[in-house]
Each structure stands twice: as C-alpha cells, then as structure tokens.
C-alpha atoms as a PDB file:
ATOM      1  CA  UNK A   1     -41.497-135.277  49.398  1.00  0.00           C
ATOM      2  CA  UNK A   2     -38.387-134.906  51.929  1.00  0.00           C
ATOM      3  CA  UNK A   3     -34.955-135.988  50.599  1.00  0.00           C
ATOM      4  CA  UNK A   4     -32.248-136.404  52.462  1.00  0.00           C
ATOM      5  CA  UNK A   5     -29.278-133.829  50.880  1.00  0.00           C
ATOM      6  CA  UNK A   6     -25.516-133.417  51.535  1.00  0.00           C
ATOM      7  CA  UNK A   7     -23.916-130.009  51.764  1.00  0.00           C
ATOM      8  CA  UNK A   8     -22.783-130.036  49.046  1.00  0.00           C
ATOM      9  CA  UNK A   9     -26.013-130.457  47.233  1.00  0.00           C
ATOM     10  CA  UNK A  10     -27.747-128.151  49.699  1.00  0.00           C
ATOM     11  CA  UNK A  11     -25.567-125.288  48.409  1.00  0.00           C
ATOM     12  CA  UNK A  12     -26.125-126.293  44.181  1.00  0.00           C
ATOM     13  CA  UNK A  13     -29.774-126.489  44.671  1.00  0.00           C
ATOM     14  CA  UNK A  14     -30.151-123.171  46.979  1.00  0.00           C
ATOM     15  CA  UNK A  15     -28.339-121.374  44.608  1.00  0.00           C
ATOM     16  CA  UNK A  16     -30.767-121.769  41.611  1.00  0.00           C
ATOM     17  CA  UNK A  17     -33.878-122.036  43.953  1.00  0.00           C
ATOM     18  CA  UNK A  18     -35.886-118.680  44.277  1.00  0.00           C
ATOM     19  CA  UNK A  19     -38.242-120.689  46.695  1.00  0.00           C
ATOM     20  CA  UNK A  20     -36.236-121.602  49.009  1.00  0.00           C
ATOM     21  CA  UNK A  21     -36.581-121.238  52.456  1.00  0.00           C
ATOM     22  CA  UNK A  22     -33.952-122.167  55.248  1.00  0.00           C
ATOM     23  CA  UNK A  23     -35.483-123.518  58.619  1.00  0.00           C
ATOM     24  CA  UNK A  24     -33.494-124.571  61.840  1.00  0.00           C
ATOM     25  CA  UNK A  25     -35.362-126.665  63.970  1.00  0.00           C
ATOM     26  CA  UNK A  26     -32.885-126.593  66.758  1.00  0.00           C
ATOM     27  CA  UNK A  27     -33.366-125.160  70.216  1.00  0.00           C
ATOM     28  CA  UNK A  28     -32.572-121.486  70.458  1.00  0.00           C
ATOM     29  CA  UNK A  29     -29.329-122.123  72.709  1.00  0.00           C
ATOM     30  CA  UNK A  30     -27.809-124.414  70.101  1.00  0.00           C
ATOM     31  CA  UNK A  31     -28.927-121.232  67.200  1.00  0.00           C
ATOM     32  CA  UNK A  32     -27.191-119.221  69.793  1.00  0.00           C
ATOM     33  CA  UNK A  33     -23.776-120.772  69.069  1.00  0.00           C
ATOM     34  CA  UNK A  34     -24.113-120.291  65.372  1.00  0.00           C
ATOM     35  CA  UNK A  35     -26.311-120.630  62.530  1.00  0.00           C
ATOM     36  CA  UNK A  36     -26.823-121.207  58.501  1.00  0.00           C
ATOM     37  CA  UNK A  37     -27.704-117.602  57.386  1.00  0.00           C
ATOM     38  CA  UNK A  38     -30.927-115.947  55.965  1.00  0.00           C
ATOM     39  CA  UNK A  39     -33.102-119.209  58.149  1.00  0.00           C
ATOM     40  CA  UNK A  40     -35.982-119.452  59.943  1.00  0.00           C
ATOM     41  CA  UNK A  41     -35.885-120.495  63.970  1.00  0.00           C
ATOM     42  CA  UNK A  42     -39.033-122.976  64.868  1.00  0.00           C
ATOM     43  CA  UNK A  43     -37.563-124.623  67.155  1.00  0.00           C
ATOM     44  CA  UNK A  44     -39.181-128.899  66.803  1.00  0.00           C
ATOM     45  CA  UNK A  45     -38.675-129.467  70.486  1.00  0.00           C
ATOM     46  CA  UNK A  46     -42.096-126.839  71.193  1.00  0.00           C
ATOM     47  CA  UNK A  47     -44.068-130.319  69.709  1.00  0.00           C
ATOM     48  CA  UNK A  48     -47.441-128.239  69.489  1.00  0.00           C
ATOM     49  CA  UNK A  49     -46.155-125.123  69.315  1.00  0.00           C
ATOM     50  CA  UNK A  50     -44.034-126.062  66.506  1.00  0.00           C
ATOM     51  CA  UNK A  51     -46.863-127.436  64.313  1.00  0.00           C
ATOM     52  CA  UNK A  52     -48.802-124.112  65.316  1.00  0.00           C
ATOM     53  CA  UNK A  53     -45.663-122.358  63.505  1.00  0.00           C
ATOM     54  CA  UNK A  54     -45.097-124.408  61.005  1.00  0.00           C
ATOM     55  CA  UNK A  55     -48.821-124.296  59.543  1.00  0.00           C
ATOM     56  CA  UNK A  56     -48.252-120.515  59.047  1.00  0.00           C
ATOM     57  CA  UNK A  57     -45.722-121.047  56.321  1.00  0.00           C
ATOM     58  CA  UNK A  58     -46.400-121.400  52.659  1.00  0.00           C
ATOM     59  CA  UNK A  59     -46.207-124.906  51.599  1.00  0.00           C
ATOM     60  CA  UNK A  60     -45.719-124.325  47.946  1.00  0.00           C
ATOM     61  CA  UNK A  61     -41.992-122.970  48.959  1.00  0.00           C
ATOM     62  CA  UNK A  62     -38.766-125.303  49.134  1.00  0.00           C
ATOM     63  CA  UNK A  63     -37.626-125.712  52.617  1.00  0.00           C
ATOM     64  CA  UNK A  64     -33.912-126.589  53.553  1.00  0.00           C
ATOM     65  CA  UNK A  65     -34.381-128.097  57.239  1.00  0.00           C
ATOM     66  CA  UNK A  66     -31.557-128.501  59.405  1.00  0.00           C
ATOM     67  CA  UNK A  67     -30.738-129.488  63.091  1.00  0.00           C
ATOM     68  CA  UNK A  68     -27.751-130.231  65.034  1.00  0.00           C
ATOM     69  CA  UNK A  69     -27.054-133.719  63.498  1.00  0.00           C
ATOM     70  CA  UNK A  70     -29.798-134.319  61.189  1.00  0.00           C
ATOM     71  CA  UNK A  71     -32.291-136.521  62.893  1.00  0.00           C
ATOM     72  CA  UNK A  72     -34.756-133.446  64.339  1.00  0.00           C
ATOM     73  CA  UNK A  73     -34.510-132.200  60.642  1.00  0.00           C
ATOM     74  CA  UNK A  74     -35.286-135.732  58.848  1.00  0.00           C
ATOM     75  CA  UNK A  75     -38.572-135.350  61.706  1.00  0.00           C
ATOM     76  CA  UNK A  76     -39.477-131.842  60.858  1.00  0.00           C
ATOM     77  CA  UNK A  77     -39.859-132.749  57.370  1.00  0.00           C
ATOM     78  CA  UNK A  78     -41.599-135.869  57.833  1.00  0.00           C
ATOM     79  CA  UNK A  79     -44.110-133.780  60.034  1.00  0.00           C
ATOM     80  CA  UNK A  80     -44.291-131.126  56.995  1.00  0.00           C
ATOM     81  CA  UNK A  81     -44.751-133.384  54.476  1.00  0.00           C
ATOM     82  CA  UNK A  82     -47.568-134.914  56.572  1.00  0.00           C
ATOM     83  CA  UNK A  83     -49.008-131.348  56.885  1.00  0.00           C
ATOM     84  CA  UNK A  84     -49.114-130.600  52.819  1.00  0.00           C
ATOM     85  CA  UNK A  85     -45.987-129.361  52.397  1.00  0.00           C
ATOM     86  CA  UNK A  86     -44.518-130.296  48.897  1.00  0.00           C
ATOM     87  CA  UNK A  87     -40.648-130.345  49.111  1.00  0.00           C
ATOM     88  CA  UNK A  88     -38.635-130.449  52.090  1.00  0.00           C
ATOM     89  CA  UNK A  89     -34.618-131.356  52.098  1.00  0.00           C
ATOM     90  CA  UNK A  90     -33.324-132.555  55.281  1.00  0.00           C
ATOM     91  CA  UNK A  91     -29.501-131.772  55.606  1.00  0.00           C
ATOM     92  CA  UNK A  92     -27.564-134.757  56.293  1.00  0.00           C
ATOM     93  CA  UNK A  93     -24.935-134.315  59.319  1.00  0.00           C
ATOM     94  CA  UNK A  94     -26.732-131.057  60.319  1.00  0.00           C
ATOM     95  CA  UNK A  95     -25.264-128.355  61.425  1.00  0.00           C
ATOM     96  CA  UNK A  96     -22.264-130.090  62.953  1.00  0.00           C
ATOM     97  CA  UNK A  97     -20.830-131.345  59.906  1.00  0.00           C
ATOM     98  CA  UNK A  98     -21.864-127.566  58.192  1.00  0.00           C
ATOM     99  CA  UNK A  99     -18.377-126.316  56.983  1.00  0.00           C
ATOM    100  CA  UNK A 100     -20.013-122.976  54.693  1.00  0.00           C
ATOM    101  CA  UNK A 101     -21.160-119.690  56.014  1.00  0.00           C
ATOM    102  CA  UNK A 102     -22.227-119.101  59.555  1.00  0.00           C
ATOM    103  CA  UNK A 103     -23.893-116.641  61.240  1.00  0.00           C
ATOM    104  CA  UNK A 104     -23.926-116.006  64.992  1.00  0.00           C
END
C-alpha cells in the first residue's frame, strides 16, 4: 500500500517504526546538494537498473520514499508496491519542502 504522508507525519511515524527504511530516489547530483539522513540512494531515473536494486531489498520493511518534489517518489512506490512490497510512504513536497535534518 503507498500513502501519500506530510512531514510532519513522516517524522511521528519514523519515530516509533523499527522497520523503517529511508530511500531517495533522486539523481546522485541532486543527493549531492543535501539529503534526509540514515537513507538509501537508488536513484529511479536508472529505470532497469533501479528495479534490479530495488528487488534486493526486504519487502516486509517500511520504506519512507522521497524525491525532489514528490512525483519520482509517488512512482517509486507505485513500482514497489507492484513488486510485493507491503508499505511504502511517499513524502509529499519532497525534499524541497523538507525543513528537518539534512545531511550533505
């Protein structure tokens, strides 16, 4: 199931989730300018080589899927959900709108 989330319920349900796994789907020069901390890079834009990633992760974890805006993300989880995987939160406004902890 993918559900679109706001920040503010990205950060609530991360808190309490011991699942949970943070993936950025953006291209590595966009990561390069910042990212969400503790994630995972598969960048969606590889097409194939994404999916090839992608099927190497455990689908019975959480994943919190950004991008830049939140349309790459709301495809990465529709992909993932396709694939088996059982909960997937897309993060509305992506990264741009993202005003907790960054990394660079």
């Amino acid at each position: 199931m993918a559900e679109d989330i706001t920040q503010q319920e990205w950060e609530e349900l991360i808190a309490k989730d011991q699942d949970a796994i943070i993936l950025d789907v953006r291209t590595a020069e966009e990561v390069a300018e910042g990212f969400i901390p503790k994630m995972k890079h598969i960048d969606i834009r590889l097409g194939q080589g994404f999916l090839d990633e992608v099927e190497k992760l455990d689908t019975s974890k959480n994943y919190y899927v950004y991008c830049r805006s939140g349309a790459r993300s709301a495809q990465a989880c529709s992909l993932m959900n396709q694939m088996g995987f059982e909960t997937t939160y897309n993060l509305i406004g992506g990264f741009m709108d993202w005003d907790g902890e960054v990394a660079e």
